[in-house]
PDB file of N, CA and C in Angstrom:
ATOM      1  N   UNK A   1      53.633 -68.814-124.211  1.00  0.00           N
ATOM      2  CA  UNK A   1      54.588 -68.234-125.132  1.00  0.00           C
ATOM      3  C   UNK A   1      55.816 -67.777-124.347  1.00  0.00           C
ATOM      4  N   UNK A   2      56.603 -68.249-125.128  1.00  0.00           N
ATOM      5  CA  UNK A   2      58.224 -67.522-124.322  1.00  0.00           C
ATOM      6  C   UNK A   2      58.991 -66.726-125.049  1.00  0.00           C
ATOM      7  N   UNK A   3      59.398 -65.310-124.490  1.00  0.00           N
ATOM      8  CA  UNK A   3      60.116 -64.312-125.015  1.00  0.00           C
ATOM      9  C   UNK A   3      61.148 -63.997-124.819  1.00  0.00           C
ATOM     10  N   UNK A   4      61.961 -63.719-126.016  1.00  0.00           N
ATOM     11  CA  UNK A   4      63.641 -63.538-125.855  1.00  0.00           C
ATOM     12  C   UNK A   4      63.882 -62.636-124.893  1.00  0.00           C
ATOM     13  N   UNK A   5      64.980 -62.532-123.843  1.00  0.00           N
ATOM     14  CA  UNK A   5      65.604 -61.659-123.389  1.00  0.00           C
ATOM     15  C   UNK A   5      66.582 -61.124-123.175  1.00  0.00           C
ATOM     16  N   UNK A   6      67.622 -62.361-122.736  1.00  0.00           N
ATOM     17  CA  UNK A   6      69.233 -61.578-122.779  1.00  0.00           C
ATOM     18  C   UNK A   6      69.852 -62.633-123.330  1.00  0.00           C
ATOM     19  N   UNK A   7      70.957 -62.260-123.940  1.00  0.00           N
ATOM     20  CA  UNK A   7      71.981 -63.347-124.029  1.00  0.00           C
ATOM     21  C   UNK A   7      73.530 -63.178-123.823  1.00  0.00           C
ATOM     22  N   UNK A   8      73.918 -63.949-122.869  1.00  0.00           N
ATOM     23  CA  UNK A   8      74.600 -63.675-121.874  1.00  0.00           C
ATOM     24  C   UNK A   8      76.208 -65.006-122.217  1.00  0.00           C
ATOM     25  N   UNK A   9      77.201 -64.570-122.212  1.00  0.00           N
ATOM     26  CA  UNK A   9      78.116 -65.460-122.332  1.00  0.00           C
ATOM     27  C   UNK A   9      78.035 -66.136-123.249  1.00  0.00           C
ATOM     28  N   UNK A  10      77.975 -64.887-124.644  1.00  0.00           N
ATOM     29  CA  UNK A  10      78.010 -65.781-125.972  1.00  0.00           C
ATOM     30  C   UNK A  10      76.883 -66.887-126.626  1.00  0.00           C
ATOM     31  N   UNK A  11      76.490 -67.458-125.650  1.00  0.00           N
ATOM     32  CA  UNK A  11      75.296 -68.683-125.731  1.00  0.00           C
ATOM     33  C   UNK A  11      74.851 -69.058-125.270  1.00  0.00           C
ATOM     34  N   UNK A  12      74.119 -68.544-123.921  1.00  0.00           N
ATOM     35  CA  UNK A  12      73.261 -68.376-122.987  1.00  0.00           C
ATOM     36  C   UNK A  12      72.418 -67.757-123.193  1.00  0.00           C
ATOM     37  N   UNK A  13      71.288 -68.460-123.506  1.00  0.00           N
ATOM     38  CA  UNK A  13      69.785 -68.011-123.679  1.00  0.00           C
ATOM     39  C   UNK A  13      68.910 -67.602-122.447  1.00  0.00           C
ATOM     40  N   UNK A  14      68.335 -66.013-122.379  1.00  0.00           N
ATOM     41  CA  UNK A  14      67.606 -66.135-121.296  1.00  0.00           C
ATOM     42  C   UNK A  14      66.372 -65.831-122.347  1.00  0.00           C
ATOM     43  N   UNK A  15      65.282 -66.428-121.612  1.00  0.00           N
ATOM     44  CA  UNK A  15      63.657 -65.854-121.927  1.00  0.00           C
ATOM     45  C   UNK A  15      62.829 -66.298-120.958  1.00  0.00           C
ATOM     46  N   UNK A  16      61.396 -65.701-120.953  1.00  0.00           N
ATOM     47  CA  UNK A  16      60.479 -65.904-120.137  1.00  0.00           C
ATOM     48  C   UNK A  16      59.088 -65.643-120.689  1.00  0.00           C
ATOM     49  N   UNK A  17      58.458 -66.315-119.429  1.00  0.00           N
ATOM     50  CA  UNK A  17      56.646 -66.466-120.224  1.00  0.00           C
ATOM     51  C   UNK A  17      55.994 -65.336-120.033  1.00  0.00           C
ATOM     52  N   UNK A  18      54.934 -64.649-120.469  1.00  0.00           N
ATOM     53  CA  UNK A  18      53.886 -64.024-119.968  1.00  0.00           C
ATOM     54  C   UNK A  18      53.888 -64.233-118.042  1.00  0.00           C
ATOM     55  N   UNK A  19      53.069 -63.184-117.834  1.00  0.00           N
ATOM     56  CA  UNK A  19      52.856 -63.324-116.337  1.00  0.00           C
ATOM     57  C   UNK A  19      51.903 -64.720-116.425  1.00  0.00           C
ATOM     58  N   UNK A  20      51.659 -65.228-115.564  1.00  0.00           N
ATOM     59  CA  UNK A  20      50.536 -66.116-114.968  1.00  0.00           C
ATOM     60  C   UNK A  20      49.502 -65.732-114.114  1.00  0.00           C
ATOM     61  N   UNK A  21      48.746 -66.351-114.074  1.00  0.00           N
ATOM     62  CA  UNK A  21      47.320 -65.782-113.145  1.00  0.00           C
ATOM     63  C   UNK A  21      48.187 -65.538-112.132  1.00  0.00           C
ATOM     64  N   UNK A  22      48.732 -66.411-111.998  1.00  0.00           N
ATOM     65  CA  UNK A  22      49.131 -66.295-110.053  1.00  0.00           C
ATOM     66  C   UNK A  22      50.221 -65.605-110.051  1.00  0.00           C
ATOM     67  N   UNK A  23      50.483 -64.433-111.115  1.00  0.00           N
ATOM     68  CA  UNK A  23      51.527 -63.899-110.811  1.00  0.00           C
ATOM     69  C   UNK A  23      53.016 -64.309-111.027  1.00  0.00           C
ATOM     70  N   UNK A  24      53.330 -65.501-110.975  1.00  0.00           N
ATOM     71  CA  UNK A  24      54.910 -65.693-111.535  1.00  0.00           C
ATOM     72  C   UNK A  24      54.681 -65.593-113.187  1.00  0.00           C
ATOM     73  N   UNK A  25      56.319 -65.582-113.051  1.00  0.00           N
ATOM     74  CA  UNK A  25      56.481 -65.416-114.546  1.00  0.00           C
ATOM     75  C   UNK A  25      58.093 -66.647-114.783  1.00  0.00           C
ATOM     76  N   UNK A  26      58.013 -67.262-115.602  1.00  0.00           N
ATOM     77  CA  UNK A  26      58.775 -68.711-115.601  1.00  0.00           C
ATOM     78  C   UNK A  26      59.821 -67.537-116.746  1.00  0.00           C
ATOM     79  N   UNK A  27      61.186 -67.839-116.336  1.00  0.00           N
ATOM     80  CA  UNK A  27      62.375 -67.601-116.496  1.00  0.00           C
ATOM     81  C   UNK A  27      63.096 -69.053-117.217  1.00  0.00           C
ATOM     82  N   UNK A  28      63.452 -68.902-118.113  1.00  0.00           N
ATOM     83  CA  UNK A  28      64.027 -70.791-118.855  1.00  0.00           C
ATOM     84  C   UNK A  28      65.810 -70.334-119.283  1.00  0.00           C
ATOM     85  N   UNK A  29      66.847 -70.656-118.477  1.00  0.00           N
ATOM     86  CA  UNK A  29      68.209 -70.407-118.949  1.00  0.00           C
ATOM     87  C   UNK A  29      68.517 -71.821-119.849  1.00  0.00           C
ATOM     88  N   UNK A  30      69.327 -71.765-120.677  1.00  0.00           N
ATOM     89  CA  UNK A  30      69.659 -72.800-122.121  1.00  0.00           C
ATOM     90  C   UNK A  30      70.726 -72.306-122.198  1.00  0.00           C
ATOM     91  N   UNK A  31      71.890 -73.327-122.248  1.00  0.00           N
ATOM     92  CA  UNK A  31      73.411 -73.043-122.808  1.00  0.00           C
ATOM     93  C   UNK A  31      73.702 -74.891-123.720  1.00  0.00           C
ATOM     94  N   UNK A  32      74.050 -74.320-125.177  1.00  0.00           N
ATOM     95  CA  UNK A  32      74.214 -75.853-126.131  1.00  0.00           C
ATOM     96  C   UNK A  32      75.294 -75.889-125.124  1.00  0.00           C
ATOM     97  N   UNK A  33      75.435 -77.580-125.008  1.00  0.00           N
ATOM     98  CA  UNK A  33      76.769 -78.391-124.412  1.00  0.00           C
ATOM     99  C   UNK A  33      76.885 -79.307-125.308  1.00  0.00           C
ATOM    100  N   UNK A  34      78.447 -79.757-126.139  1.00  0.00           N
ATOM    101  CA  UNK A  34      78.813 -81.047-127.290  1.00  0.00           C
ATOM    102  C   UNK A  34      78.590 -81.897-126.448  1.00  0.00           C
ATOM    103  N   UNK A  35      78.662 -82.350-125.323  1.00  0.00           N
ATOM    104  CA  UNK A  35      78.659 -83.427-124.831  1.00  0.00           C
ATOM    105  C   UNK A  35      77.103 -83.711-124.006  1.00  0.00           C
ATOM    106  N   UNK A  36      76.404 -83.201-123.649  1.00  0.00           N
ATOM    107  CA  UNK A  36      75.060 -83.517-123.057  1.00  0.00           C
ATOM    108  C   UNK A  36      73.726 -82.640-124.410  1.00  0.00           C
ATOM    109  N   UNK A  37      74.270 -81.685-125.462  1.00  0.00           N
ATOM    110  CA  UNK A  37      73.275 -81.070-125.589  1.00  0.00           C
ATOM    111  C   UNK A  37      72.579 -80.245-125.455  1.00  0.00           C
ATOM    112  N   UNK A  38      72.188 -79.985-124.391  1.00  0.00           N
ATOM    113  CA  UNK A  38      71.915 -78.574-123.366  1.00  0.00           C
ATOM    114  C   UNK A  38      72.233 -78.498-122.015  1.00  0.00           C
ATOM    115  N   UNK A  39      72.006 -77.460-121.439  1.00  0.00           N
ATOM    116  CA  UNK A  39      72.059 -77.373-119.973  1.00  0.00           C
ATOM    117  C   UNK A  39      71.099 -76.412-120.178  1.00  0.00           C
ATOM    118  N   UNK A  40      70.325 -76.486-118.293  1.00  0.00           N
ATOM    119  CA  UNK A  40      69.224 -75.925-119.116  1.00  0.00           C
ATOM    120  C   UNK A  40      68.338 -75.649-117.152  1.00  0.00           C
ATOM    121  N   UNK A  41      67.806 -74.629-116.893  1.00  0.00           N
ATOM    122  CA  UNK A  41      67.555 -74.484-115.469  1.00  0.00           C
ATOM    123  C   UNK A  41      66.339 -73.319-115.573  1.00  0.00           C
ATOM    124  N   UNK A  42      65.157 -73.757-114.829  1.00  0.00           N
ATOM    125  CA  UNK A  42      63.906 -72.896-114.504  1.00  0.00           C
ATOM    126  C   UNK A  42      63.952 -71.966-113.439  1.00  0.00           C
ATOM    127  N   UNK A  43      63.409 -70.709-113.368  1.00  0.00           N
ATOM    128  CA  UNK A  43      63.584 -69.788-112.194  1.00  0.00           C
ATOM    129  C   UNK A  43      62.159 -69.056-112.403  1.00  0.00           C
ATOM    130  N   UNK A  44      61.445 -68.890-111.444  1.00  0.00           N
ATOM    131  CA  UNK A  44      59.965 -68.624-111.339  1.00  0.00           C
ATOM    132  C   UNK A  44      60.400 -67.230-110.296  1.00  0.00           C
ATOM    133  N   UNK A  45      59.865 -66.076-110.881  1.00  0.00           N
ATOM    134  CA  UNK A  45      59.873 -64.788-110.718  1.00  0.00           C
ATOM    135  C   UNK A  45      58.638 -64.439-110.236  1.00  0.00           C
ATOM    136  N   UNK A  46      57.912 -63.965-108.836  1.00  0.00           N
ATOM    137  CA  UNK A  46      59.016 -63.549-108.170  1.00  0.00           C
ATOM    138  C   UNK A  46      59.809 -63.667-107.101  1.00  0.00           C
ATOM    139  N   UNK A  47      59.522 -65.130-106.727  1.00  0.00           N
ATOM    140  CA  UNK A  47      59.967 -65.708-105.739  1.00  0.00           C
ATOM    141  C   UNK A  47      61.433 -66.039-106.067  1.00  0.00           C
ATOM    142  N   UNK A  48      62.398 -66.368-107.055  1.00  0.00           N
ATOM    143  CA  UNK A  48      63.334 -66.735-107.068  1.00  0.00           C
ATOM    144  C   UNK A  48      63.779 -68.291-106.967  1.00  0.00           C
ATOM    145  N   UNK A  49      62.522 -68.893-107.716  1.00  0.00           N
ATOM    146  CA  UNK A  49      62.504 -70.168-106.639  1.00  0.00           C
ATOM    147  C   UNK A  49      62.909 -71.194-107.971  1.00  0.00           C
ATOM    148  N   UNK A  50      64.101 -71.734-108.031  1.00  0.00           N
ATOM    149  CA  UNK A  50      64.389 -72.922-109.312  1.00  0.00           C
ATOM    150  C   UNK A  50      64.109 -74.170-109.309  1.00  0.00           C
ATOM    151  N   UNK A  51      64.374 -74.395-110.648  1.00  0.00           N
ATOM    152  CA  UNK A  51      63.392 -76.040-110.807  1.00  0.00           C
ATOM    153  C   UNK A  51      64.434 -76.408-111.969  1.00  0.00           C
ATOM    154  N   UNK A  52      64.427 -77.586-112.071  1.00  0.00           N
ATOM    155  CA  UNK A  52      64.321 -78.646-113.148  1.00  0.00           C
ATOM    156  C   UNK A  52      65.861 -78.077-114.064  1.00  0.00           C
ATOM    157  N   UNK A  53      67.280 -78.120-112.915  1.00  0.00           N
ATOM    158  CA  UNK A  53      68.344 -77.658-113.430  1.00  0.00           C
ATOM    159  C   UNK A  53      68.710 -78.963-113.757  1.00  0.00           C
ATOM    160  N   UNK A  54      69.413 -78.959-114.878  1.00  0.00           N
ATOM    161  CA  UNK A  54      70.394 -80.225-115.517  1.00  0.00           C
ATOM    162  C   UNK A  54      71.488 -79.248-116.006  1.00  0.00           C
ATOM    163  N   UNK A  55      72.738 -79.692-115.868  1.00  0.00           N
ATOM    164  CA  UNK A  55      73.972 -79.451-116.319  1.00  0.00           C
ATOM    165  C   UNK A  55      74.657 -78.205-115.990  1.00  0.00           C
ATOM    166  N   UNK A  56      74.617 -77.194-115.102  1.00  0.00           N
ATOM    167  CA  UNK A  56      74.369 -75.997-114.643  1.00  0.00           C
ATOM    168  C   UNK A  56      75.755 -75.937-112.991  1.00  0.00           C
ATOM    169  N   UNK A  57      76.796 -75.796-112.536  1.00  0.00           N
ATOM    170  CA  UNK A  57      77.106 -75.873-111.658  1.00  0.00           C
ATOM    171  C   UNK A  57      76.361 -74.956-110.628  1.00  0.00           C
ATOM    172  N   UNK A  58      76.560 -75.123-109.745  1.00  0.00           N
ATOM    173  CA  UNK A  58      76.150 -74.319-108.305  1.00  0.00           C
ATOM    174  C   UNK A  58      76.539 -72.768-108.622  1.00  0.00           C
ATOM    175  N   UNK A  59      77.525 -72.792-108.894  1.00  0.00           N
ATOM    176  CA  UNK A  59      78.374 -71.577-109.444  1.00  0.00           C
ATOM    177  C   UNK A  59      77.481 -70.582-110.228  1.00  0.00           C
ATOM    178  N   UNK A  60      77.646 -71.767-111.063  1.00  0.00           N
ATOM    179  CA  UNK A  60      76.640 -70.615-112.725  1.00  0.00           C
ATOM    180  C   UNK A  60      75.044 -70.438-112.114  1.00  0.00           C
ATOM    181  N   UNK A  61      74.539 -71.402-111.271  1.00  0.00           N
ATOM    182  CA  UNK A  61      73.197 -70.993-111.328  1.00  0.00           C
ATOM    183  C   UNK A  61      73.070 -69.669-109.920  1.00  0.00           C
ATOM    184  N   UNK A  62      74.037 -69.067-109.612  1.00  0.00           N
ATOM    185  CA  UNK A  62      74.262 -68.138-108.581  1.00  0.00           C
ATOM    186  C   UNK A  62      74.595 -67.316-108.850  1.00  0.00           C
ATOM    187  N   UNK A  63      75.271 -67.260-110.262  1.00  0.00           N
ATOM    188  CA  UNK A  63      75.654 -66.152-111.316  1.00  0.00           C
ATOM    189  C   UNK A  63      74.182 -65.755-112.180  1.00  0.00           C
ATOM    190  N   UNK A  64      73.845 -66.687-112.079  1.00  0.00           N
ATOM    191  CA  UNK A  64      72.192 -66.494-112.774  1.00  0.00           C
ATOM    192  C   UNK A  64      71.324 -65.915-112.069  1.00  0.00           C
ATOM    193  N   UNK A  65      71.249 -66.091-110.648  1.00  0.00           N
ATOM    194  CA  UNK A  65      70.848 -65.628-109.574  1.00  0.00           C
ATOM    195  C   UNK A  65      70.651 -63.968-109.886  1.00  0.00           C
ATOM    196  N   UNK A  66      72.003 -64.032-109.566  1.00  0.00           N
ATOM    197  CA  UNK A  66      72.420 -61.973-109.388  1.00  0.00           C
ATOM    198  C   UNK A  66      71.842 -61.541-110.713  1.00  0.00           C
ATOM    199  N   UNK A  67      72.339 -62.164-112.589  1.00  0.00           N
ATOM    200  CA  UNK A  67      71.349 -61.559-113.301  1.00  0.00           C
ATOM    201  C   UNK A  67      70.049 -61.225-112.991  1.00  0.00           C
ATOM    202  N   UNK A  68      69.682 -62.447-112.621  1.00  0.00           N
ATOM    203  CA  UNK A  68      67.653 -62.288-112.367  1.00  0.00           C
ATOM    204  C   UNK A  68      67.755 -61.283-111.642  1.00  0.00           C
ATOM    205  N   UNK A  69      68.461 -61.072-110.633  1.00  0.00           N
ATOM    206  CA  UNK A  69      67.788 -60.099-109.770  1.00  0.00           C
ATOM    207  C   UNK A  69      68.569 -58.707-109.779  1.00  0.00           C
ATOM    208  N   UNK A  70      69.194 -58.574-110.606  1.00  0.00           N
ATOM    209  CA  UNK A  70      69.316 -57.233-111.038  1.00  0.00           C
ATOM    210  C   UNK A  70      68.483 -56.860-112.349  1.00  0.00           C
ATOM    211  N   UNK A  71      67.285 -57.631-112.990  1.00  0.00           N
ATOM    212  CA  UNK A  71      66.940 -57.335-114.295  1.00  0.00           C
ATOM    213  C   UNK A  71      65.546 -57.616-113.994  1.00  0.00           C
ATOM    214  N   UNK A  72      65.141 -58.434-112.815  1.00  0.00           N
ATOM    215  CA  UNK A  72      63.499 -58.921-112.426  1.00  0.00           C
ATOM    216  C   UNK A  72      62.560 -58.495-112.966  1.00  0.00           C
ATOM    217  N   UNK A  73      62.760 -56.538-112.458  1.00  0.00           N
ATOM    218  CA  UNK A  73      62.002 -55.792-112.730  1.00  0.00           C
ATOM    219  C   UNK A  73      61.339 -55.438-114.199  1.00  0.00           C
ATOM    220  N   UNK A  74      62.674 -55.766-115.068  1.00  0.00           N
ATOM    221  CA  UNK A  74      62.348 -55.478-116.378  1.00  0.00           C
ATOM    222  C   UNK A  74      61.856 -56.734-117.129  1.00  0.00           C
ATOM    223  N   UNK A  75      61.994 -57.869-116.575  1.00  0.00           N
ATOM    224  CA  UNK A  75      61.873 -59.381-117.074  1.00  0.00           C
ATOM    225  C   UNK A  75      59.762 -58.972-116.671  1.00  0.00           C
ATOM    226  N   UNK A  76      59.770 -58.726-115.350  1.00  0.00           N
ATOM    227  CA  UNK A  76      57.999 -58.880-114.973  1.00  0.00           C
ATOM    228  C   UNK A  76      57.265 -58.009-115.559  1.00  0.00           C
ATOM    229  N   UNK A  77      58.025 -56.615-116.165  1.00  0.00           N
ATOM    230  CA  UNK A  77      57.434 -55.670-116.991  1.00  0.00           C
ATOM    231  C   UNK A  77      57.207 -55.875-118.043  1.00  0.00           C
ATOM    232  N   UNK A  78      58.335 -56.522-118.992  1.00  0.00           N
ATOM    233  CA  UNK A  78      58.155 -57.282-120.118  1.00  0.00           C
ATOM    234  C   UNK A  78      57.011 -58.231-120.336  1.00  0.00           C
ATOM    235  N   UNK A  79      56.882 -59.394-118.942  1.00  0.00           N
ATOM    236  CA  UNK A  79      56.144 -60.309-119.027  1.00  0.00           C
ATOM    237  C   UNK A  79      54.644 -59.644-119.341  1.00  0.00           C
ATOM    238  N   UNK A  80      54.763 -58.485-119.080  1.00  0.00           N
ATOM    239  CA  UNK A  80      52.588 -58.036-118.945  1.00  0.00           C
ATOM    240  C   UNK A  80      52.582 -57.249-120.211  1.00  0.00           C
ATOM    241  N   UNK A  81      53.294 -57.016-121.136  1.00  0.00           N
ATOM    242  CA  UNK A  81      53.625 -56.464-121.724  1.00  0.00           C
ATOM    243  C   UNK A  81      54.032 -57.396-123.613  1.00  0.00           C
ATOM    244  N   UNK A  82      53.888 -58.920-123.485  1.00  0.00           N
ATOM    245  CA  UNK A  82      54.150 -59.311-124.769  1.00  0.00           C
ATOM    246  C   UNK A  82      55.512 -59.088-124.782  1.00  0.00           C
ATOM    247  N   UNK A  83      56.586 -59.065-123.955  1.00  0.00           N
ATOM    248  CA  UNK A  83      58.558 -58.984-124.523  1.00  0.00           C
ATOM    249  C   UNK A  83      58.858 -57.904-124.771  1.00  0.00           C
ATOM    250  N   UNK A  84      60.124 -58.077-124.615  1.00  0.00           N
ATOM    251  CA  UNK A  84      60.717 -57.207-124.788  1.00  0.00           C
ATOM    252  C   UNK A  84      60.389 -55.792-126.283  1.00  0.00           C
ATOM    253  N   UNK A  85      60.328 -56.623-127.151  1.00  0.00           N
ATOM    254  CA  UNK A  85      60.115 -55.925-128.520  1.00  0.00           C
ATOM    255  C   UNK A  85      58.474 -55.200-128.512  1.00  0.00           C
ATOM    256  N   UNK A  86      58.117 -55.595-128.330  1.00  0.00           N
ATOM    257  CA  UNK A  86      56.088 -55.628-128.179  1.00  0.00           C
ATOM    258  C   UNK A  86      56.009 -54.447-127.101  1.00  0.00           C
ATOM    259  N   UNK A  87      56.907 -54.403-125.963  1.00  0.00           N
ATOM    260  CA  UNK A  87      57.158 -53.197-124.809  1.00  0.00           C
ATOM    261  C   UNK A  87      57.810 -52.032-125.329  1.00  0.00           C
ATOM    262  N   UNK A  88      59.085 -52.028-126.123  1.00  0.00           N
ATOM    263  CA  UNK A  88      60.090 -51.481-127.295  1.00  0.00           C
ATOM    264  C   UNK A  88      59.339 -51.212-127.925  1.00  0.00           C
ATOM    265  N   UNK A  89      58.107 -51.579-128.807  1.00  0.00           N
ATOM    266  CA  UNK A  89      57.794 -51.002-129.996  1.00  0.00           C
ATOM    267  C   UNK A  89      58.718 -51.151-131.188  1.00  0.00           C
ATOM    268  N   UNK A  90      59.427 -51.915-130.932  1.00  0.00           N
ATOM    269  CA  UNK A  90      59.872 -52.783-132.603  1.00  0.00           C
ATOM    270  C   UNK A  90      59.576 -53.420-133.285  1.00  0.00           C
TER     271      UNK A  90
END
């Protein structure tokens, strides 16, 4: 299951999974593009470690970077926790 988290630059989707046995927790960024569809880049918490970027410059995924890791803490708390809302009590 994947849970909403931020949304960032108008249409930039962040969310992420539950923890995993082994401890990461999968991070999925999504921005619609008219011309490809999506762009779209994996980041596995808590190593920092990305996967499977399409359409994303070097740039933006380094800007994505500094989000993750100014928010980690609350992204891995969330994750053990059912999201943001389920942690919130909304």
């Amino acid at each position: 299951m994947m849970y909403p988290f931020l949304q960032i630059d108008g249409d930039t989707e962040i969310v992420h999974s539950e923890m995993q046995p082994d401890g990461e927790v999968k991070v999925y960024i999504e921005k619609p593009d008219a011309k490809d569809g999506f762009h779209h880049a994996t980041c596995f918490l808590p190593g920092y470690r990305w996967e499977d970027i399409s359409g994303f410059s070097d740039e933006e995924i380094a800007r994505f970077q500094e989000v993750l890791e100014s928010t980690a803490h609350l992204i891995i708390e969330f994750s053990q926790q059912g999201g943001f809302e389920h942690a919130s009590g909304l």
